[in-house]
N, C-alpha and C. Protein backbone atom coordinates (compact mmCIF):
# COMPACT_ATOMS: atom_id res chain seq x y z
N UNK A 1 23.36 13.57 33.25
CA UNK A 1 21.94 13.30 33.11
C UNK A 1 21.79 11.92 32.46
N UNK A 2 20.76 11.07 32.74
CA UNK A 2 20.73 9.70 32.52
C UNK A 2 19.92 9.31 31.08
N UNK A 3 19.51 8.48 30.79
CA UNK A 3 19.47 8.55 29.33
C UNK A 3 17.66 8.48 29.77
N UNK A 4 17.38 7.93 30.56
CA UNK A 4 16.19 7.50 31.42
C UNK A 4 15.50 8.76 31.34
N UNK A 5 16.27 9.84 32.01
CA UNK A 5 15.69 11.09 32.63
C UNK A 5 15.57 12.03 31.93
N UNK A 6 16.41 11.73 30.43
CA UNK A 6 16.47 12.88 29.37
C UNK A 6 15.24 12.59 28.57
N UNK A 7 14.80 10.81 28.30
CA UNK A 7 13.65 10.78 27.85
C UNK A 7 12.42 11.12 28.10
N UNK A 8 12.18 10.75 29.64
CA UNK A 8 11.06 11.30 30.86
C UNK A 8 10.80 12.88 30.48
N UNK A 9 11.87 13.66 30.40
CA UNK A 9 11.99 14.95 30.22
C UNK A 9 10.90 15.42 28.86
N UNK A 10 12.02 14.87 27.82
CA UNK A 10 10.99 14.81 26.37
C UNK A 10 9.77 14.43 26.10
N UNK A 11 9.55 13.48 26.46
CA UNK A 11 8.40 12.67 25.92
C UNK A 11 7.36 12.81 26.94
N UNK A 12 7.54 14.00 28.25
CA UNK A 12 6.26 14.30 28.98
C UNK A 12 6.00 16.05 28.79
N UNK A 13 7.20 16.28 27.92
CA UNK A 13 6.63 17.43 27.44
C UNK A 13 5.92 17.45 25.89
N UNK A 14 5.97 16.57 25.97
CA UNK A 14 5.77 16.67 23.79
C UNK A 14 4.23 15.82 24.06
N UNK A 15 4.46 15.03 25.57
CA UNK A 15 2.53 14.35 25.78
C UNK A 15 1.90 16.03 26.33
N UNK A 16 2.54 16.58 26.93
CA UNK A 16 1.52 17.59 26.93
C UNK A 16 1.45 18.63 26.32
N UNK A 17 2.28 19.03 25.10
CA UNK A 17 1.94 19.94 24.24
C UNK A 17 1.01 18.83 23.27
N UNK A 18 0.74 17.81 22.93
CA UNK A 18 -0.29 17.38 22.05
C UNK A 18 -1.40 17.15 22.68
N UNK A 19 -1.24 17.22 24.60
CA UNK A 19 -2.88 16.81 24.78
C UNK A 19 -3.04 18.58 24.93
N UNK A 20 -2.54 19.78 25.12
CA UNK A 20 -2.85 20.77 25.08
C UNK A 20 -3.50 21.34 23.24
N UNK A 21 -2.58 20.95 22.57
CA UNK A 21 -3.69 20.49 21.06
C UNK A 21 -4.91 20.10 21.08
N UNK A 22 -4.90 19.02 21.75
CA UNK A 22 -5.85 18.00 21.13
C UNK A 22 -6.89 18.33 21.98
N UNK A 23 -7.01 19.41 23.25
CA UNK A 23 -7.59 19.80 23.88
C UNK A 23 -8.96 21.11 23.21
N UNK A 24 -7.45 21.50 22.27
CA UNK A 24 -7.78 22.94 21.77
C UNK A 24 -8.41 23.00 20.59
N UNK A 25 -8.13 21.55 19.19
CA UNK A 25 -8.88 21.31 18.64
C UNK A 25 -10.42 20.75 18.90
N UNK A 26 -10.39 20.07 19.94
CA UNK A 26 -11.49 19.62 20.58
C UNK A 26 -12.76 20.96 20.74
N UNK A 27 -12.34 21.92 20.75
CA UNK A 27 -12.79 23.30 21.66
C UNK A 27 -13.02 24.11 20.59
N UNK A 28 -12.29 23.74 19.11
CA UNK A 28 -12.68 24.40 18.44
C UNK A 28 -13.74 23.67 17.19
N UNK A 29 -13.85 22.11 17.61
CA UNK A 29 -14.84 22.07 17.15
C UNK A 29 -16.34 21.94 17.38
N UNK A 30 -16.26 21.99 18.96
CA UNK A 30 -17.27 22.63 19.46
C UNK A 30 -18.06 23.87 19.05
N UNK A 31 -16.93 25.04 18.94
CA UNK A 31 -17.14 26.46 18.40
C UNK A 31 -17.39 26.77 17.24
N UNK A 32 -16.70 25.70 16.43
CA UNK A 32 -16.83 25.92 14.75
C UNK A 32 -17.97 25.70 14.62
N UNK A 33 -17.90 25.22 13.00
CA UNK A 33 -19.01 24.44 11.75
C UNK A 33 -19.18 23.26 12.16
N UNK A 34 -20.67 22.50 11.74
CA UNK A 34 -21.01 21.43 12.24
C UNK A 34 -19.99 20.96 11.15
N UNK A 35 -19.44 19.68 11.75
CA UNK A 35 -18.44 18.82 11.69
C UNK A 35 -19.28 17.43 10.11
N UNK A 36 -20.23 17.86 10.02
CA UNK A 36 -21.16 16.69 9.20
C UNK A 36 -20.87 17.82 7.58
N UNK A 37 -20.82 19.28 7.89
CA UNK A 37 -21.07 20.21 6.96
C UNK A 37 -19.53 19.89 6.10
N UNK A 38 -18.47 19.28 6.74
CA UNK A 38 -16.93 19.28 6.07
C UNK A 38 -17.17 18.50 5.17
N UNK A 39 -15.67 18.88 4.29
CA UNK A 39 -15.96 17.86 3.28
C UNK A 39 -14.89 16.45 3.71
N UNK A 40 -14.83 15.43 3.02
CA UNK A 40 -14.58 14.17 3.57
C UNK A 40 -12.88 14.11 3.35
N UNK A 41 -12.68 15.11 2.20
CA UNK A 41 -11.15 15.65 1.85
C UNK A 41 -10.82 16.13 3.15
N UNK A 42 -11.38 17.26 3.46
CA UNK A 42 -10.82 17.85 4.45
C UNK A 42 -10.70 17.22 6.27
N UNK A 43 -11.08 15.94 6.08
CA UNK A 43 -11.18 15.20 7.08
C UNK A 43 -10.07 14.37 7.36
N UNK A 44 -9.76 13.84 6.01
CA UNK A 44 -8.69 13.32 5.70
C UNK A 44 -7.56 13.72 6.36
N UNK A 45 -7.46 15.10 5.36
CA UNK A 45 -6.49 15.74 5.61
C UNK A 45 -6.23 16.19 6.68
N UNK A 46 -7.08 16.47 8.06
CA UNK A 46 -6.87 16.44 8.81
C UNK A 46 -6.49 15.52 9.54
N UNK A 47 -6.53 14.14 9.83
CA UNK A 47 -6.41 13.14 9.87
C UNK A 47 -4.68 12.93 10.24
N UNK A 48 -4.48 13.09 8.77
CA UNK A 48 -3.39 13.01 8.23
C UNK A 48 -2.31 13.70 8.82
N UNK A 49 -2.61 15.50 8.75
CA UNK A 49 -1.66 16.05 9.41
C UNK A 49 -1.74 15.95 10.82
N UNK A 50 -2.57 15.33 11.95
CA UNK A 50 -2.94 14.72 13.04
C UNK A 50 -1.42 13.67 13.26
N UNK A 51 -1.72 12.87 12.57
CA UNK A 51 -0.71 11.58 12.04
C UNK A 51 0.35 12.18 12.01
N UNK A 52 1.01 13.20 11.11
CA UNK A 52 2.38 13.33 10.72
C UNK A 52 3.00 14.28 11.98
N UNK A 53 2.54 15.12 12.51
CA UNK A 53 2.77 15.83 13.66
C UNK A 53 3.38 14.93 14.74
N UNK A 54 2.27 13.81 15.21
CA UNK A 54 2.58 12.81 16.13
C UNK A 54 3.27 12.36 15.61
N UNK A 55 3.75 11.79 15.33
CA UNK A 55 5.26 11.14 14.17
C UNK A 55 6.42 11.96 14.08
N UNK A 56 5.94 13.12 14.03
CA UNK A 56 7.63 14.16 13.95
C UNK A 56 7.86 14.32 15.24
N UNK A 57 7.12 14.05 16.36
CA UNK A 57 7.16 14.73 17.96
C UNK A 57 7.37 13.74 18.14
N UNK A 58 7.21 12.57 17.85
CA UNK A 58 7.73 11.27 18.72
C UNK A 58 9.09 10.48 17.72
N UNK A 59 9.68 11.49 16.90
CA UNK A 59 10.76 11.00 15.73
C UNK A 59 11.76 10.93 16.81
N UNK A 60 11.96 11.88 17.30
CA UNK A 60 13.20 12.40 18.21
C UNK A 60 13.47 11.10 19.29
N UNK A 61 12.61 10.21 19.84
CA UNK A 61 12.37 9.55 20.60
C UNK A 61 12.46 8.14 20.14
N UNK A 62 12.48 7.97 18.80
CA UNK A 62 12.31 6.65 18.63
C UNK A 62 13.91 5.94 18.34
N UNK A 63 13.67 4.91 18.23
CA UNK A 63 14.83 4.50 17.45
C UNK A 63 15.37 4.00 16.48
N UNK A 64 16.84 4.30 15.79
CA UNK A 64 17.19 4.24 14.65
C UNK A 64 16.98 2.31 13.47
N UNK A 65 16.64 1.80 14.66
CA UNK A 65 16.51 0.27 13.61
C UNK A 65 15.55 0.01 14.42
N UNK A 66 15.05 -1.10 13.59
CA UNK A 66 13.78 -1.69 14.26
C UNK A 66 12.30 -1.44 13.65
N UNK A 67 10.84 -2.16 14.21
CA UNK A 67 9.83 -1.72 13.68
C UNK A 67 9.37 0.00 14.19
N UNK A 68 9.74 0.18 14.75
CA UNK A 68 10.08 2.16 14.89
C UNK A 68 10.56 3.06 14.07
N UNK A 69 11.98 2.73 13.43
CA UNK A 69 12.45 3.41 12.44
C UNK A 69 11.83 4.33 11.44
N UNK A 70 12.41 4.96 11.00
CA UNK A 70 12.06 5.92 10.18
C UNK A 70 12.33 4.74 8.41
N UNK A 71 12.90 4.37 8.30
CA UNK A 71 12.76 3.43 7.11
C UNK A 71 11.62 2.72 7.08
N UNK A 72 11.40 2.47 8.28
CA UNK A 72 10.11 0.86 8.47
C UNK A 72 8.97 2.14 7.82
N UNK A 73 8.76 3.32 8.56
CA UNK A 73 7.98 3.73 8.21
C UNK A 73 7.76 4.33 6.81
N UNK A 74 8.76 4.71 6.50
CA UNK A 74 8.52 5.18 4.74
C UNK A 74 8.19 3.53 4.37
N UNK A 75 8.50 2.34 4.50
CA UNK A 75 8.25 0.98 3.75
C UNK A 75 6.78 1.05 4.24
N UNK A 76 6.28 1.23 4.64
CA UNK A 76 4.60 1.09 5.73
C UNK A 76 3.97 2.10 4.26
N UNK A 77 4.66 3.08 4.67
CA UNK A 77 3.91 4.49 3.55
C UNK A 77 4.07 3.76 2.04
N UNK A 78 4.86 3.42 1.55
CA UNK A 78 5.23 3.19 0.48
C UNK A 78 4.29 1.87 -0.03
N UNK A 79 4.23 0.92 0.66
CA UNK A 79 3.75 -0.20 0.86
C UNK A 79 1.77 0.04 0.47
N UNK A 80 1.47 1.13 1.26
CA UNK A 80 -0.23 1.21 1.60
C UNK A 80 0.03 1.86 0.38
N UNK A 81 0.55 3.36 -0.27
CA UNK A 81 0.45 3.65 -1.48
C UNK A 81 0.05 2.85 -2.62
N UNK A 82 0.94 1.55 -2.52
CA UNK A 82 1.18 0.53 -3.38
C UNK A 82 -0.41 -0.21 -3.81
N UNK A 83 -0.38 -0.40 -1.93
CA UNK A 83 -1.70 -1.80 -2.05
C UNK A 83 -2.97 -0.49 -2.52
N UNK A 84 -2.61 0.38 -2.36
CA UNK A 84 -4.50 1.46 -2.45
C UNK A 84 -4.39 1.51 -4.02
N UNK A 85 -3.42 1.81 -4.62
CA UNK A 85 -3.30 1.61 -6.24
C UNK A 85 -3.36 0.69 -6.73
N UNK A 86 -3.11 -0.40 -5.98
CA UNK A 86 -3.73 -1.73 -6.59
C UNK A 86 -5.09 -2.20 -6.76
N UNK A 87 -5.67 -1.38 -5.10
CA UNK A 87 -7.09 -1.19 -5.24
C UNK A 87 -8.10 -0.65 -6.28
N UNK A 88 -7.50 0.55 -6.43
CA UNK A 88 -8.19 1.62 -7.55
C UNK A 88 -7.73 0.86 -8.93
N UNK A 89 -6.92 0.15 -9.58
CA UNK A 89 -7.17 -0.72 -10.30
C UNK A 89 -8.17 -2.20 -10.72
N UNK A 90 -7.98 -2.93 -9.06
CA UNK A 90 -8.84 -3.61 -9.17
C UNK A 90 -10.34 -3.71 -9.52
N UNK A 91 -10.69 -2.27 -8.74
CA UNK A 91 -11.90 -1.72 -9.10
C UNK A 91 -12.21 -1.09 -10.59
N UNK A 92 -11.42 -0.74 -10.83
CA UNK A 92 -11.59 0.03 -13.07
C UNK A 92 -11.60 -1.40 -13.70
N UNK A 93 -10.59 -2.59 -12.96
CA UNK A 93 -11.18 -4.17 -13.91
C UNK A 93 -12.31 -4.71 -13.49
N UNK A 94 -13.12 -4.17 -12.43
CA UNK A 94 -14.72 -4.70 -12.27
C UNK A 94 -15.30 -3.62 -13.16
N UNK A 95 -15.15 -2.51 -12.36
CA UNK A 95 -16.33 -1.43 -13.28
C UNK A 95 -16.16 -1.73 -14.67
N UNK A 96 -15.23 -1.03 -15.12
CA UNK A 96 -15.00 -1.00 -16.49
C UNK A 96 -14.20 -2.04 -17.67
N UNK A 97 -13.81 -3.09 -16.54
CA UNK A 97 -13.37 -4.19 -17.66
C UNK A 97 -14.21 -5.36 -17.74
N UNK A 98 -15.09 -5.14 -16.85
CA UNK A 98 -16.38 -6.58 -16.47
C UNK A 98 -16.99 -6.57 -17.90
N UNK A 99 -17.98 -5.31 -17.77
CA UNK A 99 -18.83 -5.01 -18.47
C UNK A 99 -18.77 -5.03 -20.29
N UNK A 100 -16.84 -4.24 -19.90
CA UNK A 100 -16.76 -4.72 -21.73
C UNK A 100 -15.85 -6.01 -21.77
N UNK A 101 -16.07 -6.76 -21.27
CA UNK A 101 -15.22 -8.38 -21.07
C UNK A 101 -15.24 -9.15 -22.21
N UNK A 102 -16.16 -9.17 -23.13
CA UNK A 102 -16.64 -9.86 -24.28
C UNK A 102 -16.22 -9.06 -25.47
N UNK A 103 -16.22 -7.46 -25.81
CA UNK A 103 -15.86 -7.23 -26.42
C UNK A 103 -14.63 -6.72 -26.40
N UNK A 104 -14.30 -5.82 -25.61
CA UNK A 104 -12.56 -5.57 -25.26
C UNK A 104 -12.16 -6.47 -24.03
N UNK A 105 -11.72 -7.13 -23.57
CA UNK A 105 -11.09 -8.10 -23.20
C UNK A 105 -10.15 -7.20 -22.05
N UNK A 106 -8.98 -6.47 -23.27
CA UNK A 106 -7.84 -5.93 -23.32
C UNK A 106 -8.18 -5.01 -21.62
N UNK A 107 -9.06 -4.55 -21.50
CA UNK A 107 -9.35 -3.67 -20.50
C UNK A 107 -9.10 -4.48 -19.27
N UNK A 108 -10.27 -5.29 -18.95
CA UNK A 108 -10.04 -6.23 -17.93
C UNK A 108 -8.66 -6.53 -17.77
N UNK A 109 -8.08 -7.44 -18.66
CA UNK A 109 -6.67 -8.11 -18.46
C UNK A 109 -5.90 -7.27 -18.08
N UNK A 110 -5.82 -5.90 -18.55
CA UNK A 110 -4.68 -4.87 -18.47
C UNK A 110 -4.89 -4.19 -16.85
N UNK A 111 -5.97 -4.29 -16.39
CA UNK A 111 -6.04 -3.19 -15.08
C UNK A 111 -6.25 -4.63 -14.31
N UNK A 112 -6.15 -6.09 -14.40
CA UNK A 112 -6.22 -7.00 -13.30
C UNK A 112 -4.88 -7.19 -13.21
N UNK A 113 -3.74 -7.16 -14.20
CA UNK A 113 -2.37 -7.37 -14.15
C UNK A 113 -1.71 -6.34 -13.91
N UNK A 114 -2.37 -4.88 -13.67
CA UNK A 114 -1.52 -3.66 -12.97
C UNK A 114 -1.97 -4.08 -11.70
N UNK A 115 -3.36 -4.40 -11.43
CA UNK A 115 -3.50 -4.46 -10.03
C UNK A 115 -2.36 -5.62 -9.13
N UNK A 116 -2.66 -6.79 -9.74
CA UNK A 116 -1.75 -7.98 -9.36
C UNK A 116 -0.08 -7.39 -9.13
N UNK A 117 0.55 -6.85 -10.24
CA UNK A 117 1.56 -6.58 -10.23
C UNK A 117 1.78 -5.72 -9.15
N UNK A 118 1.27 -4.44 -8.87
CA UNK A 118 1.21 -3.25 -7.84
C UNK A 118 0.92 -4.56 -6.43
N UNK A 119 -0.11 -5.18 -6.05
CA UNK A 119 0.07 -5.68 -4.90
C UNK A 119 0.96 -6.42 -4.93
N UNK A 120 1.40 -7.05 -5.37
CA UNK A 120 2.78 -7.90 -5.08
C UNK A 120 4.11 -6.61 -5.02
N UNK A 121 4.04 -5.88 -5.94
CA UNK A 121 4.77 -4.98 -5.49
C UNK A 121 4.94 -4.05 -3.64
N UNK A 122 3.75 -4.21 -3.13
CA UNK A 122 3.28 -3.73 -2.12
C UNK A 122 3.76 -4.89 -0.95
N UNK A 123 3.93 -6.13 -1.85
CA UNK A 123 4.22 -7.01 -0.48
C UNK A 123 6.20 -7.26 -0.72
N UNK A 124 6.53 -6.95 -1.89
CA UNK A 124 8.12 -6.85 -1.77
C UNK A 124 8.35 -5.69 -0.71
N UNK A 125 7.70 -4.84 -1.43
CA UNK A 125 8.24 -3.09 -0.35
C UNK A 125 8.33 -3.52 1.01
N UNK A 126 6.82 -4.05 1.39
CA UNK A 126 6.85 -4.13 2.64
C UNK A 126 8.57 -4.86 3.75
N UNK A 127 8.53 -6.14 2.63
CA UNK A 127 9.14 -6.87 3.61
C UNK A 127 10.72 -6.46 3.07
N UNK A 128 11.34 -5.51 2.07
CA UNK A 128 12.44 -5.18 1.37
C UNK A 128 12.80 -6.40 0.33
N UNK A 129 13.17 -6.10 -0.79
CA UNK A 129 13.51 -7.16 -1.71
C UNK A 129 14.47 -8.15 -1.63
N UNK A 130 15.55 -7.87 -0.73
CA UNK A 130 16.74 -8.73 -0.06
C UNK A 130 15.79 -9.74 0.62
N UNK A 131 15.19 -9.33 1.60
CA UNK A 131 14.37 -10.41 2.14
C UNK A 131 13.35 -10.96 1.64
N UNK A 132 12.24 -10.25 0.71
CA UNK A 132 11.62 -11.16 -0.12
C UNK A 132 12.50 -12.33 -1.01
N UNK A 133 13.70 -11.69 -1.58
CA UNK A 133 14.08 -13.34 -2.26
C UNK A 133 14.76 -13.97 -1.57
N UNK A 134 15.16 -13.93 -0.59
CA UNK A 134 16.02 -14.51 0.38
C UNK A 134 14.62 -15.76 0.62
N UNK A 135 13.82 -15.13 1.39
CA UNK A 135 12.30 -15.81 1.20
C UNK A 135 12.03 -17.06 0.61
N UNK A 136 11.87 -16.63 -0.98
CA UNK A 136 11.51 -17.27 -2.03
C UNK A 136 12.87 -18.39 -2.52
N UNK A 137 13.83 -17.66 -2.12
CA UNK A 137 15.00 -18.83 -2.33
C UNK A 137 15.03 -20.15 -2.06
N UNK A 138 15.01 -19.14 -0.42
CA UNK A 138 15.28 -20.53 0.97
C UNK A 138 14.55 -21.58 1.03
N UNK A 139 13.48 -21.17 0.20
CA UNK A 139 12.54 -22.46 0.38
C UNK A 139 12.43 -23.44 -0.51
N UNK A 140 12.88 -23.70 -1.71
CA UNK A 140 12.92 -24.21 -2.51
C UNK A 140 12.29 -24.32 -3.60
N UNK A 141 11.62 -25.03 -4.35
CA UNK A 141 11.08 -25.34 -6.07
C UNK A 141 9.84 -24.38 -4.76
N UNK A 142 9.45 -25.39 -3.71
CA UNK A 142 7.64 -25.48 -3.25
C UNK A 142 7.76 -23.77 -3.64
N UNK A 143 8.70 -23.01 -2.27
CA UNK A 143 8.21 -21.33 -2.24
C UNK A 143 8.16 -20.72 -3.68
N UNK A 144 9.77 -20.99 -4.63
CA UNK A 144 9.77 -20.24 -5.30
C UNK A 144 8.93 -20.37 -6.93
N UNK A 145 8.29 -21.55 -6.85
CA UNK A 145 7.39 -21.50 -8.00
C UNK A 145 6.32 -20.92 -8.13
N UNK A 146 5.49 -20.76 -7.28
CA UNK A 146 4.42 -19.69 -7.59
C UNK A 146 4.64 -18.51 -8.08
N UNK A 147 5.53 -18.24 -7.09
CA UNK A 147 6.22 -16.50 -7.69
C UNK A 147 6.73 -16.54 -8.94
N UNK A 148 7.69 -17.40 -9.63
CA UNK A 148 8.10 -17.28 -10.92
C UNK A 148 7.08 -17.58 -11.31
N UNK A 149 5.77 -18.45 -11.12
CA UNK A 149 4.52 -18.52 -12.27
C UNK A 149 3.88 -17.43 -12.21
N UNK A 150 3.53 -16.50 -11.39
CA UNK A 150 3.35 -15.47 -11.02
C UNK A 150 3.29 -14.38 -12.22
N UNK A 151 4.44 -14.14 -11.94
CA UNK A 151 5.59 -13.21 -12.52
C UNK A 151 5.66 -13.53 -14.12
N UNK A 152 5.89 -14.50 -14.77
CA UNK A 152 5.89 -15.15 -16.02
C UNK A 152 4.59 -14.93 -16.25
N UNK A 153 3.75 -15.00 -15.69
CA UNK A 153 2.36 -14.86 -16.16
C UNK A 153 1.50 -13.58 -16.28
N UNK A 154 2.32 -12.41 -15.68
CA UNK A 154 2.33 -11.45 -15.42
C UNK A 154 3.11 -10.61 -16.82
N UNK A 155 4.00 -10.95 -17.06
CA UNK A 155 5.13 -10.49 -18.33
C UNK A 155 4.16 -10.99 -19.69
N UNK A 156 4.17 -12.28 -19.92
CA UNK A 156 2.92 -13.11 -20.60
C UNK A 156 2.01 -12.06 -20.96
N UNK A 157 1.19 -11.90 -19.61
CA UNK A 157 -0.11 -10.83 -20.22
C UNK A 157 0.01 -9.34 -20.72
N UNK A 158 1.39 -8.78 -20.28
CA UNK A 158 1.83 -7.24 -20.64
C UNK A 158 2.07 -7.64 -21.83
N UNK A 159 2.66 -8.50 -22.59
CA UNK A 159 3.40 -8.86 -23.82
C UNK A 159 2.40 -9.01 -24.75
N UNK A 160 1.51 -9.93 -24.58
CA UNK A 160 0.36 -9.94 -25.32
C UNK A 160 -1.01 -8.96 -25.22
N UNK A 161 -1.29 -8.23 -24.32
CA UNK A 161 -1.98 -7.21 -24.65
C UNK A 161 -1.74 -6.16 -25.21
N UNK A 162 -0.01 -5.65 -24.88
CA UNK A 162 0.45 -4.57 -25.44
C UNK A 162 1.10 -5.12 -26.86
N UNK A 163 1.46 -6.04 -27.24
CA UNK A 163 2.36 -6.16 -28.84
C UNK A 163 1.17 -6.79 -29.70
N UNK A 164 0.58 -8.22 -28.95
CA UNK A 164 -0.50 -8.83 -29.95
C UNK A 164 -1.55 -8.30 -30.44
N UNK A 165 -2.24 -7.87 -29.22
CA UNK A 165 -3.47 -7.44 -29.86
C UNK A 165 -4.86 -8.85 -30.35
N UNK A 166 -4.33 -10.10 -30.20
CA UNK A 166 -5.25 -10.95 -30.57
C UNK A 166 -6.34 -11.27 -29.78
N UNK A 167 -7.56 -11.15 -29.77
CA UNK A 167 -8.67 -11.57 -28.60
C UNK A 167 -8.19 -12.75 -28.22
N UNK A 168 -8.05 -14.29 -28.77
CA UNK A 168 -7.82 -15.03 -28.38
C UNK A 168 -6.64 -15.51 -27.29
N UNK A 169 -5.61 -14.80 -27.67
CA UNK A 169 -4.74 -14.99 -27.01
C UNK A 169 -4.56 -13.63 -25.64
N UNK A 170 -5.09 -12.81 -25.72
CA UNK A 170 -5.54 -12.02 -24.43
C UNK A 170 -6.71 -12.31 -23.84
N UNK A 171 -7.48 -13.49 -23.68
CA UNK A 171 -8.43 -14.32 -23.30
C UNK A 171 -6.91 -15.42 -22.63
N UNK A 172 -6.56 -16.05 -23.43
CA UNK A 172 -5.96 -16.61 -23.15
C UNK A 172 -4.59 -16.41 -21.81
N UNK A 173 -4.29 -15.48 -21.94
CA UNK A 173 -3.36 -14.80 -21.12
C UNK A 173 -3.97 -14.49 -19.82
N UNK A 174 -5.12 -14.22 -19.60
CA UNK A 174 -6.25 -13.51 -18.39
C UNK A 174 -6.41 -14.53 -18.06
N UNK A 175 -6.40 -15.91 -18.72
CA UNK A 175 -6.85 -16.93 -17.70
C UNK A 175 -5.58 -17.75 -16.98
N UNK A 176 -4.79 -17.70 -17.94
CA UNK A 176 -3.61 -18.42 -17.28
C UNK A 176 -3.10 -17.05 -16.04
N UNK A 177 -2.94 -16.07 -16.18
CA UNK A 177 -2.44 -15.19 -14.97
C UNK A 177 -3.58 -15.44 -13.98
N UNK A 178 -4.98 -15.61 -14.13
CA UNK A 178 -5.67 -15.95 -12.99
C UNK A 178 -5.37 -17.09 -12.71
N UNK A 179 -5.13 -18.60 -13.17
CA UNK A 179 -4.94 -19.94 -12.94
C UNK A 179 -3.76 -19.73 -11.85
N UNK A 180 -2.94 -18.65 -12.19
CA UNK A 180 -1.32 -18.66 -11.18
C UNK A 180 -1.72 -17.77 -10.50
N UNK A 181 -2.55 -16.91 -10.40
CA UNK A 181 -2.93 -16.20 -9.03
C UNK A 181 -3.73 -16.79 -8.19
N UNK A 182 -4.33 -17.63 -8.51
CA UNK A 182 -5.19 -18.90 -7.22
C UNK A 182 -4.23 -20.38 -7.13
N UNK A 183 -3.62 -20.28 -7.70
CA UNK A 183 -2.05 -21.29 -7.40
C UNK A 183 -1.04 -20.69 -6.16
N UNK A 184 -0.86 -19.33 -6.47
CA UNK A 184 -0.20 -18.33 -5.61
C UNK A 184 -0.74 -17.85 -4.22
């Protein structure tokens, strides 16, 4: 049997056990609860296990290297984890570090430098850390200085919000990590 004909085989039975699904969910939400009455969790989650199903039925089929892989995809998963937690940070340093900016400081600085840190973390994952510094190497002072100002500026603000404690100098720290994040 040919490698051709073993796939043809698979992958037109696994298309029609999911359009026989997707037929049947279809049919049942016709029959069900109005679809507006769910909650937005449970949409998700459906969503989701939608997603992972198609992914385990088409695992068998894919292949072992490449943007297909089963690695690429945990780095994809791992990666969006990353950047959505960077999100939900970014947002607690508007809501809640804007507002007390003048008097705690410490708030802002601390949830803009988890956020910063987590997305950059989100863009190593993505591309694997061998190749991010390979990256940052190859290119010289130009690539790799932002990132070490970055990064230094990043350590900088953990150091002084968590040991100092001084307004001035966690003022001070929030602006230089922003000065190297619009440098970056």
């Amino acid at each position: 049997m040919s490698f051709r004909h073993h796939m043809s085989n698979n992958s037109g039975s696994a298309f029609s056990d999911w359009l026989e699904r997707q037929k049947a969910a279809e049919n049942a939400e016709r029959n069900g609860p109005d679809t507006e009455k769910q909650s937005m969790f449970s949409q998700f989650a459906s969503i989701q296990d939608n997603f992972t199903n198609q992914l385990q039925e088409m695992s068998g089929s894919l292949p072992e290297a490449g943007p297909l892989s089963a690695s690429f995809r945990n780095r994809i998963t791992n990666s969006i984890y990353l950047f959505i937690a960077s999100g939900v940070f970014a947002i607690l340093a508007i809501v809640i570090g804007l507002p007390t900016l003048i008097v705690r400081p410490i708030k802002f600085v601390m949830c803009m430098t988890l956020s910063t840190l987590l997305a950059a973390g989100s863009v190593i994952v993505m591309q694997t850390p061998s190749v991010f510094l390979k990256n940052v190497t190859s290119g010289g002072v130009h690539n790799a200085l932002p990132v070490i100002l970055l990064l230094a500026s990043m350590i900088f603000t953990l150091y002084v919000t968590i040991f100092v404690h001084k307004y001035l100098s966690i003022i001070f720290a929030g602006a230089l990590q922003i000065l190297c994040m619009l440098y970056y």
